[in-house]
PDB file of N, CA and C in Angstrom:
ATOM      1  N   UNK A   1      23.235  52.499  43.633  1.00  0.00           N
ATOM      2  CA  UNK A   1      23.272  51.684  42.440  1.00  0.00           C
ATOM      3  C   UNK A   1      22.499  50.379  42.648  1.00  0.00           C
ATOM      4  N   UNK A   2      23.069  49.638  43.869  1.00  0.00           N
ATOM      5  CA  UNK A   2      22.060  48.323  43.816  1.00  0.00           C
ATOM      6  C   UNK A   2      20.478  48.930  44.200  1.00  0.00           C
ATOM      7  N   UNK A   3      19.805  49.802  44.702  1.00  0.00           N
ATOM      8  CA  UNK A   3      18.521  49.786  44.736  1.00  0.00           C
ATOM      9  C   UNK A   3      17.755  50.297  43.501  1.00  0.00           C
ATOM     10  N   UNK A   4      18.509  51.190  42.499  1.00  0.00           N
ATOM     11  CA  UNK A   4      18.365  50.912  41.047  1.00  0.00           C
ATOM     12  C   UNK A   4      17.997  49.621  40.320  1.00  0.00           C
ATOM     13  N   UNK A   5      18.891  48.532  40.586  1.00  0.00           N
ATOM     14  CA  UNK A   5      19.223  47.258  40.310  1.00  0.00           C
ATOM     15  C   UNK A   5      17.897  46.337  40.476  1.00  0.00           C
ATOM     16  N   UNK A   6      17.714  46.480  42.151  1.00  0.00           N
ATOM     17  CA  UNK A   6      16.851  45.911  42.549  1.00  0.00           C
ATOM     18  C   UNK A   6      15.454  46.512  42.315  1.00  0.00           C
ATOM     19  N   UNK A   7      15.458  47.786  42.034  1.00  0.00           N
ATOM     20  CA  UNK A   7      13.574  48.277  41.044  1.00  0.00           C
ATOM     21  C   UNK A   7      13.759  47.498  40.101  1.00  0.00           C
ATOM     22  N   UNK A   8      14.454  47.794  39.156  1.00  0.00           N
ATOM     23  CA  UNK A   8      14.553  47.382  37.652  1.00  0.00           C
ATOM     24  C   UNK A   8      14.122  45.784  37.772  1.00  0.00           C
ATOM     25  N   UNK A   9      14.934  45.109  38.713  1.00  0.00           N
ATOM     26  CA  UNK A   9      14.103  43.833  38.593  1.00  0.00           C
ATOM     27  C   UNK A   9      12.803  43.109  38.957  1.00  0.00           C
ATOM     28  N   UNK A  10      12.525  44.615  40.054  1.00  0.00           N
ATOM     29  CA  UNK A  10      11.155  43.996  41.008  1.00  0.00           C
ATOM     30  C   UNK A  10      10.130  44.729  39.694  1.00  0.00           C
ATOM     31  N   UNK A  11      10.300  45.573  38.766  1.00  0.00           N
ATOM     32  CA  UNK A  11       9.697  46.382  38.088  1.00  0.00           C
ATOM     33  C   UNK A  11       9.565  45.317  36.722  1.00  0.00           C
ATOM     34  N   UNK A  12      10.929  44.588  36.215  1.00  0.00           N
ATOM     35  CA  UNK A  12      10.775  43.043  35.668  1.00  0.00           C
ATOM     36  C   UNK A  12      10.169  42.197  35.843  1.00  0.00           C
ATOM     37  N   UNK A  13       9.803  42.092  37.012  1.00  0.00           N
ATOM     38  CA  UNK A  13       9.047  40.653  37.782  1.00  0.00           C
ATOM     39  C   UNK A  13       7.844  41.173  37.505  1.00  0.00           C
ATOM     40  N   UNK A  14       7.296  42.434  37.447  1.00  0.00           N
ATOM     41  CA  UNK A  14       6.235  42.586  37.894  1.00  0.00           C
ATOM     42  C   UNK A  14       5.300  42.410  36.473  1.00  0.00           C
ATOM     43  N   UNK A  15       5.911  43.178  35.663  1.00  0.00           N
ATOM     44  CA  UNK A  15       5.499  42.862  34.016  1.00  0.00           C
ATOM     45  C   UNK A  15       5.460  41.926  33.422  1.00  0.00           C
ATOM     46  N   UNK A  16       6.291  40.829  33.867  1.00  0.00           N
ATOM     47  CA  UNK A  16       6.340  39.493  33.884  1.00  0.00           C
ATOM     48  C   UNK A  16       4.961  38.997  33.985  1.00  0.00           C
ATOM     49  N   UNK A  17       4.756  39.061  35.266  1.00  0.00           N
ATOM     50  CA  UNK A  17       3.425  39.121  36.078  1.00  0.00           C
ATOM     51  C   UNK A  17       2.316  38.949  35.516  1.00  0.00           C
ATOM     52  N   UNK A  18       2.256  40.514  34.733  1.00  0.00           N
ATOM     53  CA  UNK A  18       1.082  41.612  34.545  1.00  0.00           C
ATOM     54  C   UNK A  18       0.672  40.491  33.137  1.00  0.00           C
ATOM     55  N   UNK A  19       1.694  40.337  32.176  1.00  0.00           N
ATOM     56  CA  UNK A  19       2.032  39.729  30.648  1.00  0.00           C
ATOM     57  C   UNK A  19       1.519  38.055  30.898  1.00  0.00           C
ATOM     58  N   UNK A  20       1.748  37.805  32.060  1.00  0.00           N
ATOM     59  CA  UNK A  20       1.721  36.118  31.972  1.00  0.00           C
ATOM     60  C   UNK A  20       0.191  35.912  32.496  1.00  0.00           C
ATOM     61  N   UNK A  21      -0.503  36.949  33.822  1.00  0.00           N
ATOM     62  CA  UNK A  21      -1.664  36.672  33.827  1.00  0.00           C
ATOM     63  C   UNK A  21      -2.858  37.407  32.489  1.00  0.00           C
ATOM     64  N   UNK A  22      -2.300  38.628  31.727  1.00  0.00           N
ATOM     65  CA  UNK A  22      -3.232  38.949  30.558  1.00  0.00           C
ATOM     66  C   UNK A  22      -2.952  38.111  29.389  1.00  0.00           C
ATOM     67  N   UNK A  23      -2.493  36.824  29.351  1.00  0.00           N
ATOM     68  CA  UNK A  23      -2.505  35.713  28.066  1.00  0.00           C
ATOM     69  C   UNK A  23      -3.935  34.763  28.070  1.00  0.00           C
ATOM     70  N   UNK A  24      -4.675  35.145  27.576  1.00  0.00           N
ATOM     71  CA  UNK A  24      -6.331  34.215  27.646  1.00  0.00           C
ATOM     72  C   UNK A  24      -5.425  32.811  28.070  1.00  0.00           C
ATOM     73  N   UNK A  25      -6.777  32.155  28.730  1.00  0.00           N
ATOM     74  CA  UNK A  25      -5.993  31.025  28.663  1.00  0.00           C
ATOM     75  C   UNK A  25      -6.228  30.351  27.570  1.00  0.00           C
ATOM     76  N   UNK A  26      -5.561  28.757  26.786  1.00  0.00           N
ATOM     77  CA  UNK A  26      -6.079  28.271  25.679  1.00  0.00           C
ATOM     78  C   UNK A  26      -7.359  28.066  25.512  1.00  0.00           C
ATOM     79  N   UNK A  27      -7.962  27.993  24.617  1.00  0.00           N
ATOM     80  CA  UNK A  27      -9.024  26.683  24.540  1.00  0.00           C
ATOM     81  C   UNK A  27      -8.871  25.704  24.056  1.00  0.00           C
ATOM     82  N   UNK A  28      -9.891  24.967  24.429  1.00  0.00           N
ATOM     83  CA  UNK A  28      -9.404  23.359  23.939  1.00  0.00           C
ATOM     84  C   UNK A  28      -9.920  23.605  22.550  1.00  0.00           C
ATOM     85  N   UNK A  29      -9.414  22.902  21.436  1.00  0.00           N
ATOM     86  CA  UNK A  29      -9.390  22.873  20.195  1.00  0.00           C
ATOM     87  C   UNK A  29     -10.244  21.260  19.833  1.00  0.00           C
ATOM     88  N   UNK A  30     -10.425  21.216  18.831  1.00  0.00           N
ATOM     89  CA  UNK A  30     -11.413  20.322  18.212  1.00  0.00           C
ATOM     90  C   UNK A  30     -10.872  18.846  18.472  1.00  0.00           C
ATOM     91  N   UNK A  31     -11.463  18.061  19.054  1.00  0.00           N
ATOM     92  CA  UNK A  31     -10.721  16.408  19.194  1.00  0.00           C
ATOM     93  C   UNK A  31      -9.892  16.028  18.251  1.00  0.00           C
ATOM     94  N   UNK A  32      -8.873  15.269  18.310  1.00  0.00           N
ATOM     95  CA  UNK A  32      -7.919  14.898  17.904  1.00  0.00           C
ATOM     96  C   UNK A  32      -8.369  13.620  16.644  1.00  0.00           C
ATOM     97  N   UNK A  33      -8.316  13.665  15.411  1.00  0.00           N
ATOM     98  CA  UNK A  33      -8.647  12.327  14.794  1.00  0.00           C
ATOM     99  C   UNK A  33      -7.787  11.565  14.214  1.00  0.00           C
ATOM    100  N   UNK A  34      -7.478  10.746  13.907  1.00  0.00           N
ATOM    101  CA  UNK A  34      -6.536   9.819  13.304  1.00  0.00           C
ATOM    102  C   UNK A  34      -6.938   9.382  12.031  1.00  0.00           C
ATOM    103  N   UNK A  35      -5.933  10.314  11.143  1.00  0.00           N
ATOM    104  CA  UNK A  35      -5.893   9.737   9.737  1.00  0.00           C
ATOM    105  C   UNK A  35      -5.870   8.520   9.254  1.00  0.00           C
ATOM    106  N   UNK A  36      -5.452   7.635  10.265  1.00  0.00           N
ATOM    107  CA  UNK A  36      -5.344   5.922  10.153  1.00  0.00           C
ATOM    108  C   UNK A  36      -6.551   5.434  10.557  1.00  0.00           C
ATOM    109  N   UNK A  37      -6.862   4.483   9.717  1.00  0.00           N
ATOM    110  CA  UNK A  37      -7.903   3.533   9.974  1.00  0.00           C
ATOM    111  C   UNK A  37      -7.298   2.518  11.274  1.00  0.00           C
ATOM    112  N   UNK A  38      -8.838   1.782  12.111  1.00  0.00           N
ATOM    113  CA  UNK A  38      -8.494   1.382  13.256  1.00  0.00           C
ATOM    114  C   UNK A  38      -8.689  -0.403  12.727  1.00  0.00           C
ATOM    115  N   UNK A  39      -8.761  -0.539  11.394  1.00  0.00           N
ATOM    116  CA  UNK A  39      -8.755  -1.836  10.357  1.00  0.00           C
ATOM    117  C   UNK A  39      -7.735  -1.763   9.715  1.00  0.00           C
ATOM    118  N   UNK A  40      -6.657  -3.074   9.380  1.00  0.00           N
ATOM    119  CA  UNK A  40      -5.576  -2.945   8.544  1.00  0.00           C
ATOM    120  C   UNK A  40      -6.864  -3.256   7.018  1.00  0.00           C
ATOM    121  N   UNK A  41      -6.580  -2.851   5.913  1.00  0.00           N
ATOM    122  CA  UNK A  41      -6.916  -2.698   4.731  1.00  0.00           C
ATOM    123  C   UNK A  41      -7.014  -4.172   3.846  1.00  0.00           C
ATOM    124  N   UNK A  42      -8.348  -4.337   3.388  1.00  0.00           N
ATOM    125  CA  UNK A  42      -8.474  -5.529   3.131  1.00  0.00           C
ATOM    126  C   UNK A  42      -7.351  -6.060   1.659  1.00  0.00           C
ATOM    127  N   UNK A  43      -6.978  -7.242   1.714  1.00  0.00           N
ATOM    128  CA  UNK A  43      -6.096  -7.704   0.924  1.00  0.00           C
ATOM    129  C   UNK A  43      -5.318  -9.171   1.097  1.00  0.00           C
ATOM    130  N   UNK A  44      -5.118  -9.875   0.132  1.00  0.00           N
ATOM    131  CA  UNK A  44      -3.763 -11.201   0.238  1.00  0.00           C
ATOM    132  C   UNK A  44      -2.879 -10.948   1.299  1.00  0.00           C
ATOM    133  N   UNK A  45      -3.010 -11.363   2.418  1.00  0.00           N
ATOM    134  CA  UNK A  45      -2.031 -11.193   3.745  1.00  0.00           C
ATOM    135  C   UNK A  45      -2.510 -10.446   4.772  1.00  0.00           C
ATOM    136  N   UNK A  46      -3.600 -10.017   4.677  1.00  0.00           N
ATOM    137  CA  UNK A  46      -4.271  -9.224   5.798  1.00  0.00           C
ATOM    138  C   UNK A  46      -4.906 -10.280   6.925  1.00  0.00           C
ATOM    139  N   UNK A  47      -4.942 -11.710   6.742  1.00  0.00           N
ATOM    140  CA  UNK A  47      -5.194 -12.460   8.263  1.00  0.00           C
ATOM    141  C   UNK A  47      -3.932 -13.038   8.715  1.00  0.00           C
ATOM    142  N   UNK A  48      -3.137 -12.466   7.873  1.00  0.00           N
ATOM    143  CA  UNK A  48      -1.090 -12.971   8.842  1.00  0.00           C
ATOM    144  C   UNK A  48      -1.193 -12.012   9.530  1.00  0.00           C
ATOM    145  N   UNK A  49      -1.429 -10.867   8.841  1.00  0.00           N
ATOM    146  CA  UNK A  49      -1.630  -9.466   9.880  1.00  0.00           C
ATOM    147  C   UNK A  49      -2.385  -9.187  10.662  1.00  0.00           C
ATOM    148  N   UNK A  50      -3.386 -10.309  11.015  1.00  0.00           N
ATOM    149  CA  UNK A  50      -4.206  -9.857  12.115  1.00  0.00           C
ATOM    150  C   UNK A  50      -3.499 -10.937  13.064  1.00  0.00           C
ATOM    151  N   UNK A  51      -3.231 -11.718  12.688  1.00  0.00           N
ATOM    152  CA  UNK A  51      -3.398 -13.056  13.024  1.00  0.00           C
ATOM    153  C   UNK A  51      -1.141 -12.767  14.284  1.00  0.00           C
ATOM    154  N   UNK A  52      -0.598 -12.132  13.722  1.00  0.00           N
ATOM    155  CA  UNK A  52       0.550 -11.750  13.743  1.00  0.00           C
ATOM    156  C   UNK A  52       1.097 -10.336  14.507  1.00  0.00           C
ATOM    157  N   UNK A  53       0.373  -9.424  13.856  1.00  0.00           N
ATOM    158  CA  UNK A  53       0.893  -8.072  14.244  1.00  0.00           C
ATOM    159  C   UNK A  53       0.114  -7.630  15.343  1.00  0.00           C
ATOM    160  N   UNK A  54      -1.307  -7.638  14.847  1.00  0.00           N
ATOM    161  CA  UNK A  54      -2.135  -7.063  15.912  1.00  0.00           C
ATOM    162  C   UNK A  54      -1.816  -7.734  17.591  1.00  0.00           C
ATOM    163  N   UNK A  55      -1.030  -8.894  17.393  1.00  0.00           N
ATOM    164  CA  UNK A  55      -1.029  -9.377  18.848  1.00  0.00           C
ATOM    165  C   UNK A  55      -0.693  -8.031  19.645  1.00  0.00           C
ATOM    166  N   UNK A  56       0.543  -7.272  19.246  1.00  0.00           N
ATOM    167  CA  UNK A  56       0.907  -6.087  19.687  1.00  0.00           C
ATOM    168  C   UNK A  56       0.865  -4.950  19.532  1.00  0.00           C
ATOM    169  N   UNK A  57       0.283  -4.823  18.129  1.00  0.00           N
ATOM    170  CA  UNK A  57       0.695  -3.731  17.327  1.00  0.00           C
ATOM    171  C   UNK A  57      -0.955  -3.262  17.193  1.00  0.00           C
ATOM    172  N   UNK A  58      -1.365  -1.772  17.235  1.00  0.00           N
ATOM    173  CA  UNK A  58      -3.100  -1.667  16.491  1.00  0.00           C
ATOM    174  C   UNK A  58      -2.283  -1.416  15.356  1.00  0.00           C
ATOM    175  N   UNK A  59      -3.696  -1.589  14.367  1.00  0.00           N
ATOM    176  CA  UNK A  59      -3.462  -0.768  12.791  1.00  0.00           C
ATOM    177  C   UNK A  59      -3.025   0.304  12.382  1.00  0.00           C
ATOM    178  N   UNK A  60      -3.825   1.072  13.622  1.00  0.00           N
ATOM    179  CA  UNK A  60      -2.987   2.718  13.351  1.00  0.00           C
ATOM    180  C   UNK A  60      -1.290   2.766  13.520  1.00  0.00           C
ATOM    181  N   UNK A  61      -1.054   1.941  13.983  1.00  0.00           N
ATOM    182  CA  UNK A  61       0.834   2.399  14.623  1.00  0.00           C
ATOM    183  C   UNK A  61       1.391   1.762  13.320  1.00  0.00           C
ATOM    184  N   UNK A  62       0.982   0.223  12.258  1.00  0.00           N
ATOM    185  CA  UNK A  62       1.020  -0.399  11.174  1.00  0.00           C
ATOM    186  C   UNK A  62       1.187   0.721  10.254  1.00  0.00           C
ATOM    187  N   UNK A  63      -0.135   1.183  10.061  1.00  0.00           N
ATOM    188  CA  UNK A  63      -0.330   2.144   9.122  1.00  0.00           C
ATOM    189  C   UNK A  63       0.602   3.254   8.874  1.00  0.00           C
ATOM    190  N   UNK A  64       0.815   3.710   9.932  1.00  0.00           N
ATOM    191  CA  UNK A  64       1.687   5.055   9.974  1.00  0.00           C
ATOM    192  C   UNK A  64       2.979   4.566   9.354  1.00  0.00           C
ATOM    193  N   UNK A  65       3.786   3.515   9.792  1.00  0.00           N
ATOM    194  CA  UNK A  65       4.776   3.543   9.328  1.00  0.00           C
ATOM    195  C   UNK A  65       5.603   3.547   8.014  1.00  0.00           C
ATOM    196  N   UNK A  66       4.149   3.400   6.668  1.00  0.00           N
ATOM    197  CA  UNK A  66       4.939   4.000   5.423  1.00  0.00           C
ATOM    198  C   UNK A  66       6.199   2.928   4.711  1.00  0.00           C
ATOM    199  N   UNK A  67       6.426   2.228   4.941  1.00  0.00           N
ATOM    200  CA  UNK A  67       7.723   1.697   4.779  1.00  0.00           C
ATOM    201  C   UNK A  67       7.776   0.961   3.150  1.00  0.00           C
ATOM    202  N   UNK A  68       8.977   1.057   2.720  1.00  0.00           N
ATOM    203  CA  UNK A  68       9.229  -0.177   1.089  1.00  0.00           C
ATOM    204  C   UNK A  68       9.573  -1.191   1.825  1.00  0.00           C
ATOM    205  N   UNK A  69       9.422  -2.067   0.924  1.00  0.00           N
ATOM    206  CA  UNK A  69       9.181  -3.116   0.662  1.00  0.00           C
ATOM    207  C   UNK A  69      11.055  -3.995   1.436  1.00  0.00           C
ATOM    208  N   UNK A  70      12.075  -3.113   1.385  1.00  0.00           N
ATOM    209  CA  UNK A  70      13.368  -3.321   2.187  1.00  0.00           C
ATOM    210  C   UNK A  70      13.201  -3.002   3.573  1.00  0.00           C
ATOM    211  N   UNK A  71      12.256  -1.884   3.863  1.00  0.00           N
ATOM    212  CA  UNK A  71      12.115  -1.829   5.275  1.00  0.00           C
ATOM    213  C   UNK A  71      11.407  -2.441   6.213  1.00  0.00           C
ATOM    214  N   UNK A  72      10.431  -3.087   5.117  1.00  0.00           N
ATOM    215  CA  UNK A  72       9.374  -4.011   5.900  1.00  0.00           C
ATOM    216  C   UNK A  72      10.336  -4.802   5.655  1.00  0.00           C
ATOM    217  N   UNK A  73      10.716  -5.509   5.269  1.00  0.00           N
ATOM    218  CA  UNK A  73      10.987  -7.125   5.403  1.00  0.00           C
ATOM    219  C   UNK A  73      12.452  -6.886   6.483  1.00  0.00           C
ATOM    220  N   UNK A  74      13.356  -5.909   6.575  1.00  0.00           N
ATOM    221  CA  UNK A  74      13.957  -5.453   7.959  1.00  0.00           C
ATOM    222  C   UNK A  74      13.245  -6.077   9.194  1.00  0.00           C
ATOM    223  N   UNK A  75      11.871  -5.060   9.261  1.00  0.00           N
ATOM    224  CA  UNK A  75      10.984  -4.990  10.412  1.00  0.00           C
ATOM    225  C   UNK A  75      10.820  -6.419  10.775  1.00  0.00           C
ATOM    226  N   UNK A  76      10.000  -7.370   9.525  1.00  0.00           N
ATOM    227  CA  UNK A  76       9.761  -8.285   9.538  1.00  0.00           C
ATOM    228  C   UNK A  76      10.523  -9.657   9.881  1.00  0.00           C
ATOM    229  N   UNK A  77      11.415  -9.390   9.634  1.00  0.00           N
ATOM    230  CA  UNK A  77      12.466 -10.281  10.367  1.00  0.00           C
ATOM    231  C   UNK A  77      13.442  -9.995  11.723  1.00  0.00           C
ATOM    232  N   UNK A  78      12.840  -8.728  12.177  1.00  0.00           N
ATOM    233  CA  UNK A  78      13.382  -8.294  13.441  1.00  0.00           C
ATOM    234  C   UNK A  78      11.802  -8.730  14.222  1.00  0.00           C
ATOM    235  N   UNK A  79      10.818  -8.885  13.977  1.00  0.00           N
ATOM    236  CA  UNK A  79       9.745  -9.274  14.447  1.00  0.00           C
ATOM    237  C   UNK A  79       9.681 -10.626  15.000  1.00  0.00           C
ATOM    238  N   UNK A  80       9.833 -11.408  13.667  1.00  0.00           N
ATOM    239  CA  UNK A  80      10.263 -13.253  14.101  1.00  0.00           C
ATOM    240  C   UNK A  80      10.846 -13.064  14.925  1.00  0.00           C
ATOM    241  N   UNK A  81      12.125 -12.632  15.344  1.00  0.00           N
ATOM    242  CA  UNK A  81      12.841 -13.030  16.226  1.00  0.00           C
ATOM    243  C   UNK A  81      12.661 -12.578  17.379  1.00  0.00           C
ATOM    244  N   UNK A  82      11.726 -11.731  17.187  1.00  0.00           N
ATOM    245  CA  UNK A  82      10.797 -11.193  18.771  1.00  0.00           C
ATOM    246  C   UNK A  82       9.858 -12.228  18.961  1.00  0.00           C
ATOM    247  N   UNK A  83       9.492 -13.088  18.015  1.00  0.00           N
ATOM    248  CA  UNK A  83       8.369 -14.071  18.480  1.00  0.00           C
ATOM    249  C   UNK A  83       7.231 -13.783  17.643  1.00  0.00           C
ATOM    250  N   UNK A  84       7.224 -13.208  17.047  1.00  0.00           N
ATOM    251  CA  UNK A  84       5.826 -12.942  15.806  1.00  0.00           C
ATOM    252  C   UNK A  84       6.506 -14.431  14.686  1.00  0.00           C
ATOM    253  N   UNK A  85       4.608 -15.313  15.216  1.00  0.00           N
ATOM    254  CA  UNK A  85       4.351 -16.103  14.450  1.00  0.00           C
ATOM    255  C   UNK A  85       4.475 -16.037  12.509  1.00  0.00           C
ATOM    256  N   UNK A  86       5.378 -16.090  12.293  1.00  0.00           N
ATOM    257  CA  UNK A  86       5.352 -15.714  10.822  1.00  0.00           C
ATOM    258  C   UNK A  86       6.845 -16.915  10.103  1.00  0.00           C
ATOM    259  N   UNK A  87       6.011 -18.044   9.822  1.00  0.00           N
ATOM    260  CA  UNK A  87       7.230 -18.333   8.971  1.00  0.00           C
ATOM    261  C   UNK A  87       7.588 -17.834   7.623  1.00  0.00           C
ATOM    262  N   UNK A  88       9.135 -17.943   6.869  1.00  0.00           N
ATOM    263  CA  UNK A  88       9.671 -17.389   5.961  1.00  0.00           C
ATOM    264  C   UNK A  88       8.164 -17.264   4.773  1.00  0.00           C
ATOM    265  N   UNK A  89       7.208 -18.278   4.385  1.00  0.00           N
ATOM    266  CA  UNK A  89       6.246 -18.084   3.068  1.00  0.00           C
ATOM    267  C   UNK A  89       5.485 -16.859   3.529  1.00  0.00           C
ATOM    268  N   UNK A  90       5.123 -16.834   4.732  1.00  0.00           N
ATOM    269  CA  UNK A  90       3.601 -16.257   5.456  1.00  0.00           C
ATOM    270  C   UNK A  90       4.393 -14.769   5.150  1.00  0.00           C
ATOM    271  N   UNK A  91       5.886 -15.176   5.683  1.00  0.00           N
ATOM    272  CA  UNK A  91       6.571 -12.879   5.782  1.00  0.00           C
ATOM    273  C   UNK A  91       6.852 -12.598   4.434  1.00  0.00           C
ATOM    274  N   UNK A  92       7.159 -13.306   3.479  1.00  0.00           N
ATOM    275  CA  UNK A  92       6.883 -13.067   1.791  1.00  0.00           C
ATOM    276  C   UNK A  92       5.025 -12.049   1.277  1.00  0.00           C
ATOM    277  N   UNK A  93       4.530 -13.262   1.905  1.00  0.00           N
ATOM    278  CA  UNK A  93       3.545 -12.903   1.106  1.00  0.00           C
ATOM    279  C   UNK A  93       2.872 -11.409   2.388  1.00  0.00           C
ATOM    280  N   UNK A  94       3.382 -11.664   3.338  1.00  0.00           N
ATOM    281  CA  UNK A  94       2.947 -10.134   4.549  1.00  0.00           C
ATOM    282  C   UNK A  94       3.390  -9.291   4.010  1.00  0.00           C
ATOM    283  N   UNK A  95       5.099  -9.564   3.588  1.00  0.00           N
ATOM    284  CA  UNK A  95       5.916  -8.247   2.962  1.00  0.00           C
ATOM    285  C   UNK A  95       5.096  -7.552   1.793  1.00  0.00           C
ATOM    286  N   UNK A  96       4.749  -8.624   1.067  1.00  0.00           N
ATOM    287  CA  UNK A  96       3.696  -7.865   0.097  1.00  0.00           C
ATOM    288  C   UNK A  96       2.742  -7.125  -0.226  1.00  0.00           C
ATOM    289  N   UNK A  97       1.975  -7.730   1.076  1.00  0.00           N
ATOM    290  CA  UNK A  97       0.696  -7.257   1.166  1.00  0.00           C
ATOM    291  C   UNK A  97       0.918  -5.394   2.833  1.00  0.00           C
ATOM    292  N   UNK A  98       1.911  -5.888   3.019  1.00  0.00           N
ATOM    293  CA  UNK A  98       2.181  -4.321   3.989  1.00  0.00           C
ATOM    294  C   UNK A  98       2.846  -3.315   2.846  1.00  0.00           C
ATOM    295  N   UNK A  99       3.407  -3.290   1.680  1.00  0.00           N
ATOM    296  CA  UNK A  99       4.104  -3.085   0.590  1.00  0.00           C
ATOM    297  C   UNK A  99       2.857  -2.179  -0.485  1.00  0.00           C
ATOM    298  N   UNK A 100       1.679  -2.708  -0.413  1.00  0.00           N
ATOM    299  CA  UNK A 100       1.238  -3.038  -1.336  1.00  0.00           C
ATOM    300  C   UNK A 100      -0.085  -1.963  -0.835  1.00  0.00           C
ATOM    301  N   UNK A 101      -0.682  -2.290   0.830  1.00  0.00           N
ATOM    302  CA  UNK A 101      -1.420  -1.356   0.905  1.00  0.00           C
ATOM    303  C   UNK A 101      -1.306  -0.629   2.137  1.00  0.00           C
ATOM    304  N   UNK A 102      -0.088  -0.366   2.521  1.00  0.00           N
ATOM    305  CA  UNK A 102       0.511   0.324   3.490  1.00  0.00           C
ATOM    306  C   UNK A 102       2.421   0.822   3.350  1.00  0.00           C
ATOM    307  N   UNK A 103       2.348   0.659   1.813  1.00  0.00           N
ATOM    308  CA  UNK A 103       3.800   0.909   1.414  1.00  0.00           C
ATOM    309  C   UNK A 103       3.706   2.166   1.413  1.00  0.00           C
ATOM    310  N   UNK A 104       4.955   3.121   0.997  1.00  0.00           N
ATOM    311  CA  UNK A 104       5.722   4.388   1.257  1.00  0.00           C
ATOM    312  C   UNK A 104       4.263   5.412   0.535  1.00  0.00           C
ATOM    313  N   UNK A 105       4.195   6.339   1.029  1.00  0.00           N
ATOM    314  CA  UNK A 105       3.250   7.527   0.392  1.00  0.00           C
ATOM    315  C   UNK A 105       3.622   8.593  -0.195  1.00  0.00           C
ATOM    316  N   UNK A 106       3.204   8.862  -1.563  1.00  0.00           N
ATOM    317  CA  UNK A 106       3.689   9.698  -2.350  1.00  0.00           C
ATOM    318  C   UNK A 106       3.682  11.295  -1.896  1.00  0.00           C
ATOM    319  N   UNK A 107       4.493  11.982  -2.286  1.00  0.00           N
ATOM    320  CA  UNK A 107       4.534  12.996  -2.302  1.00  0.00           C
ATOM    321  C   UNK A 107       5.903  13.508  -0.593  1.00  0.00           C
ATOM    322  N   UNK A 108       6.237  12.747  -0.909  1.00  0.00           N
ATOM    323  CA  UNK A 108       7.309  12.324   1.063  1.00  0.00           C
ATOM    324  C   UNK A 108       8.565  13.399   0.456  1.00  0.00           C
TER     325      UNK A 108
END
């Protein structure tokens, strides 16, 4: 019984084997591009945002995040208190302008 046991698995291993070396290997597929621009979008508040975000942040990681106008100003005041230069007028009129051409995208 166990040398039954033990084909069946060396006979497992082996197809294993046979299956894992006949898989092509990949190919590499077409470079990767980023739907985000590597410029935040011109507008009223776009040099708080350079002037502010980009210290840490690129545009693309900005961009992606989609957010209303409650979630930015969240962000935005969890930011100040990280140290992003932004007093209360400057994160009004940022909130707006991240709202405005980097707010939520239709069809979500």
């Amino acid at each position: 019984m166990r040398n039954g046991l033990a084909a069946a698995v060396a006979l497992a291993g082996a197809l294993v084997l046979a299956l894992v070396g006949a898989v092509p290997a990949k190919q590499p597929g077409p470079p990767l591009v980023s739907v985000y621009s590597a410029q935040l979008p011109t507008g009223e508040g776009r040099a708080i945002a350079e002037r502010a975000c980009l210290v840490c942040h690129s545009a693309q990681l900005i961009a992606q995040q989609a957010k209303d106008s409650t979630a930015w100003e969240k962000t935005l005041v969890l930011m100040a208190k990280w140290g992003a230069p932004v007093d209360s007028v400057q994160r009004d009129t940022l909130r707006a302008y991240l709202v405005r051409t980097l707010g939520p995208r239709s069809g979500r």
